[in-house]
C-alpha atoms as a PDB file:
ATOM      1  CA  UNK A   1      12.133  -8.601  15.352  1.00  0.00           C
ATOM      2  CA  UNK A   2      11.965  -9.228  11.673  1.00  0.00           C
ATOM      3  CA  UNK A   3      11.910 -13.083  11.019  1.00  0.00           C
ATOM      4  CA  UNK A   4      11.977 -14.449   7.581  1.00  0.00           C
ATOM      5  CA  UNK A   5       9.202 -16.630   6.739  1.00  0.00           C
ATOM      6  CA  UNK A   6       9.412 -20.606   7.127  1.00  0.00           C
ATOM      7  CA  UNK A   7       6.759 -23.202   5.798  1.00  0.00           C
ATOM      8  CA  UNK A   8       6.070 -24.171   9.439  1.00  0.00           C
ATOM      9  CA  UNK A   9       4.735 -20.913  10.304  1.00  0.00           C
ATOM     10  CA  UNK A  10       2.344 -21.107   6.917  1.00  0.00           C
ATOM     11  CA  UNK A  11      -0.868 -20.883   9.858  1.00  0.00           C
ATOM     12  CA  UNK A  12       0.187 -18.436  11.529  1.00  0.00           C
ATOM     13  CA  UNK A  13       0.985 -16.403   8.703  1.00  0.00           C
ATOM     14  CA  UNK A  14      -2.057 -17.036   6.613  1.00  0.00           C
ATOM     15  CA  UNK A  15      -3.840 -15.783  10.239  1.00  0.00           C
ATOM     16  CA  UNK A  16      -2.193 -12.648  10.086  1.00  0.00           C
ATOM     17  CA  UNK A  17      -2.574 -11.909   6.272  1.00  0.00           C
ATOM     18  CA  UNK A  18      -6.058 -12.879   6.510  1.00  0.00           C
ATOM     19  CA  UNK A  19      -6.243  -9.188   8.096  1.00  0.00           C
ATOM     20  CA  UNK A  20      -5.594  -7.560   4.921  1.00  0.00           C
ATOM     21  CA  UNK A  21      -8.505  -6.256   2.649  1.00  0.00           C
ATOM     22  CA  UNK A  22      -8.493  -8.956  -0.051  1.00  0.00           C
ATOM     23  CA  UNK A  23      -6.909 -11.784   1.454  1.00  0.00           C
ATOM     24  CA  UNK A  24      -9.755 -13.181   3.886  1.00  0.00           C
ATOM     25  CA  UNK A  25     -11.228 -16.087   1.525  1.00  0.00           C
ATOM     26  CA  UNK A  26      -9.233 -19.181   1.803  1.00  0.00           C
ATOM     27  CA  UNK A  27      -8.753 -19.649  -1.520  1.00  0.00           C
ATOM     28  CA  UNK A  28      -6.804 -16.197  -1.966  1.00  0.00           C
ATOM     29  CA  UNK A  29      -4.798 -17.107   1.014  1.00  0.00           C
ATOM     30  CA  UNK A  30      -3.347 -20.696  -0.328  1.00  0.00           C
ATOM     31  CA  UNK A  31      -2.212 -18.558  -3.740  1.00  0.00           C
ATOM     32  CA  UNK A  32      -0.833 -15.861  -1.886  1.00  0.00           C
ATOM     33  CA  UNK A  33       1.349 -18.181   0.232  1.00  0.00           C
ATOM     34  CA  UNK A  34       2.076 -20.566  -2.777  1.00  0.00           C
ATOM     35  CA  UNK A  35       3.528 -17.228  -4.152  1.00  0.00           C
ATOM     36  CA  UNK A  36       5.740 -16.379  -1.386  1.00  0.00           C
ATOM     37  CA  UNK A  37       6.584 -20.363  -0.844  1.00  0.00           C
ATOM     38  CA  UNK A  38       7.535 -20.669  -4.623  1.00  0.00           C
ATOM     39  CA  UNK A  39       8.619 -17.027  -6.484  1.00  0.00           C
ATOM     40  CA  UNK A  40      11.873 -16.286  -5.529  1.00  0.00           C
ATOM     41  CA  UNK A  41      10.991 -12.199  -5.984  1.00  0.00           C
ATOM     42  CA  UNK A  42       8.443 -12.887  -3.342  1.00  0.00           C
ATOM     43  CA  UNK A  43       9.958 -12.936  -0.153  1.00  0.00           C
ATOM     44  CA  UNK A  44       7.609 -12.680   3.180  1.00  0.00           C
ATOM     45  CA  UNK A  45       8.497 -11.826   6.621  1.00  0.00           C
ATOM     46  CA  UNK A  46       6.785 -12.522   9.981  1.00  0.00           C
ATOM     47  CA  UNK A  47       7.165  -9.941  13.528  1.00  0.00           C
ATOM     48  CA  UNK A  48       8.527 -11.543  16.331  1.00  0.00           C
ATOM     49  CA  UNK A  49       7.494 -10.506  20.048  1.00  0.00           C
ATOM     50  CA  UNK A  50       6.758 -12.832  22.224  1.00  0.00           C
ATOM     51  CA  UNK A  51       4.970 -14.082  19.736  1.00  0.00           C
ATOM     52  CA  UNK A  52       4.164 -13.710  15.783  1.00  0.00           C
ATOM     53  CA  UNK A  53       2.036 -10.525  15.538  1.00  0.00           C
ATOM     54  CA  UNK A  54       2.806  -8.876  12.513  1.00  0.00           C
ATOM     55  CA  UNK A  55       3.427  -9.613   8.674  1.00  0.00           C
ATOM     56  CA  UNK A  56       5.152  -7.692   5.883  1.00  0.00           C
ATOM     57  CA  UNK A  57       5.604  -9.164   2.204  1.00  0.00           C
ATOM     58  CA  UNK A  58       7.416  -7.506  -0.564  1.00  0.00           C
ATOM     59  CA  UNK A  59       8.485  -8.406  -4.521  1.00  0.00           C
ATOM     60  CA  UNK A  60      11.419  -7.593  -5.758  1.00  0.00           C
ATOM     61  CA  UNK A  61      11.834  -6.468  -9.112  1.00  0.00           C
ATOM     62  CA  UNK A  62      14.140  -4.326 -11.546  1.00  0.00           C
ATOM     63  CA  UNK A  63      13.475  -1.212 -10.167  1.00  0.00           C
ATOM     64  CA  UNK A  64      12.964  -1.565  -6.368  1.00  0.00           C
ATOM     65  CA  UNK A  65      11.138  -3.570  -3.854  1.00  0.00           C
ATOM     66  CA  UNK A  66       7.455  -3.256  -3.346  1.00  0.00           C
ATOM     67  CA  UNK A  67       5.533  -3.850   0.022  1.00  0.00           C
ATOM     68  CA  UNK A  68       2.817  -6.631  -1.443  1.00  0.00           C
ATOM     69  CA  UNK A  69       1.028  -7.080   2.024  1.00  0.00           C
ATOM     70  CA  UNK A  70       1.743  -5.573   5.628  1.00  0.00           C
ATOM     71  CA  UNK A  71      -0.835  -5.889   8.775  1.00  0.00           C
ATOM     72  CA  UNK A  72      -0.619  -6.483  12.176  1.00  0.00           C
ATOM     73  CA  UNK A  73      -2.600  -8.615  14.725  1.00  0.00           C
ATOM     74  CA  UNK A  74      -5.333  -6.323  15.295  1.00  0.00           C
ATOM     75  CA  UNK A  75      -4.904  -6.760  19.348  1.00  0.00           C
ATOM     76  CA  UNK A  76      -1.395  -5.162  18.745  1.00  0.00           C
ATOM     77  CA  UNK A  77      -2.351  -2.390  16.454  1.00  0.00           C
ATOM     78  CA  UNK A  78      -1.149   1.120  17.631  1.00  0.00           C
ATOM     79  CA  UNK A  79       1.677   0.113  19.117  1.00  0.00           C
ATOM     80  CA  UNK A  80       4.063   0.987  16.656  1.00  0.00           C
ATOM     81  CA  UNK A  81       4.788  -2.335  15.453  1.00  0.00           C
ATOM     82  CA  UNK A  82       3.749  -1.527  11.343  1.00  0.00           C
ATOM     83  CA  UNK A  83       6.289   1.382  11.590  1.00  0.00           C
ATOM     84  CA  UNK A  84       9.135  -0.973  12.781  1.00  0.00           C
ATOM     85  CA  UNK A  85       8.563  -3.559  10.058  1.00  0.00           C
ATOM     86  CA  UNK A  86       8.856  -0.727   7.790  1.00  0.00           C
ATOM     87  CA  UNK A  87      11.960   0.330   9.145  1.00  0.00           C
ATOM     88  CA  UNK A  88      13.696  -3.284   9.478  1.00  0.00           C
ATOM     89  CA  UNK A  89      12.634  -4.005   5.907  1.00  0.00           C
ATOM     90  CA  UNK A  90      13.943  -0.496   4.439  1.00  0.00           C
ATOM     91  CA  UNK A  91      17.345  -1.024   6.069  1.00  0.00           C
ATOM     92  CA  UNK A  92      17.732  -4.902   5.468  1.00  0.00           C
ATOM     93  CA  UNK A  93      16.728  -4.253   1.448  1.00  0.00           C
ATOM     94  CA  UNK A  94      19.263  -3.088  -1.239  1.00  0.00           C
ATOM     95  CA  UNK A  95      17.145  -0.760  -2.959  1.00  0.00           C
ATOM     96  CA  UNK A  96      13.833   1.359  -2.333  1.00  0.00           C
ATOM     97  CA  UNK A  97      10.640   0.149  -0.824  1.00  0.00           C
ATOM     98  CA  UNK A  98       7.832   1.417  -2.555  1.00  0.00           C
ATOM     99  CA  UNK A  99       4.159   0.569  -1.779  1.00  0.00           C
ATOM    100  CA  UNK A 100       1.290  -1.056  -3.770  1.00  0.00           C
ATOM    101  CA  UNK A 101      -2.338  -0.007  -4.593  1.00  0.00           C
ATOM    102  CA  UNK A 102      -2.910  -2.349  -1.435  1.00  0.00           C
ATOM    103  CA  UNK A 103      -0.333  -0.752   0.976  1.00  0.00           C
ATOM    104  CA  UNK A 104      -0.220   3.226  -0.673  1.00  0.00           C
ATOM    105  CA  UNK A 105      -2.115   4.867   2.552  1.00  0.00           C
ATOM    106  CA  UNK A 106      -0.285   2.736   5.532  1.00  0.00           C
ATOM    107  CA  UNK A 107       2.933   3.630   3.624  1.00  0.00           C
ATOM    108  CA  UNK A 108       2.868   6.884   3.130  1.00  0.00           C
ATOM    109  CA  UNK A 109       1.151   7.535   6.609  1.00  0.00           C
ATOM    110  CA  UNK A 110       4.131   6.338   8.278  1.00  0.00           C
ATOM    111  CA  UNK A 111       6.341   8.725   6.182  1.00  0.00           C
ATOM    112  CA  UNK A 112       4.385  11.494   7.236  1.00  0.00           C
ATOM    113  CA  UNK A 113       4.639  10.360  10.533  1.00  0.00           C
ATOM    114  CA  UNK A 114       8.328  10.442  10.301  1.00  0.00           C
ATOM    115  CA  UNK A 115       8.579  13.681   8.181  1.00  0.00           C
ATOM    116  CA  UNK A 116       6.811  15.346  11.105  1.00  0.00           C
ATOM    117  CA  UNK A 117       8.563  13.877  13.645  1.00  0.00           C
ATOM    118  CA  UNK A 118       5.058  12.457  15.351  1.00  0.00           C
ATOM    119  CA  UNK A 119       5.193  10.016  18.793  1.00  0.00           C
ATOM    120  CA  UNK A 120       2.167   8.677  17.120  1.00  0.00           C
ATOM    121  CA  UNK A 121       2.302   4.740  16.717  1.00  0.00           C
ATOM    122  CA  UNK A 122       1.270   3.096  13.827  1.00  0.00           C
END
């Protein structure tokens, strides 16, 4: 389940984004959680199982919404959870999702995915 992020869960989800390529040093991490804390375009979301395993962040801006940062706990990777962030986030947002330089080959893999109809899990 999608869960919209809260300041108490700042660890948890500077753990997960600390996954991403680009967001390991500390330093990076603060800003990038600042941003989401502060910039009302930046809006972050956490994955609920059991517990918090995955992380998707998007801006919004004039002409859509872009996916900023997505990863998942790497002990729950191919399990399909990436794909069903995607999916909650495209049918909870207004307008298009459309990916970043950051997020460009996770993005479109999953739309190939469901182009081709494939049970693999992202």
């Amino acid at each position: 389940m999608l869960v919209p992020y809260k300041t108490i869960h700042q660890k948890i989800a500077m753990g997960l984004l600390s996954f991403m390529p680009g967001e390991k040093e500390i330093k990076k991490l603060q800003k990038t959680i600042d941003r989401y804390e502060n910039d009302p375009d930046w809006k972050l979301y956490l994955w609920k199982a059991e517990d918090f395993v995955g992380v998707a962040g998007i801006t919004l801006k004039d002409d859509g919404a872009y996916l900023q940062h997505i990863c998942v706990n790497p002990s729950f990777r191919q399990e399909g959870i990436g794909k069903a962030m995607l999916q909650q986030l495209k049918s909870t947002l207004p307008c298009q999702l459309n990916p970043t330089k950051e997020t460009k080959k996770f993005l479109e893999a999953c739309l190939v995915e469901e182009e081709n109809g494939s049970s693999h899990q992202v």
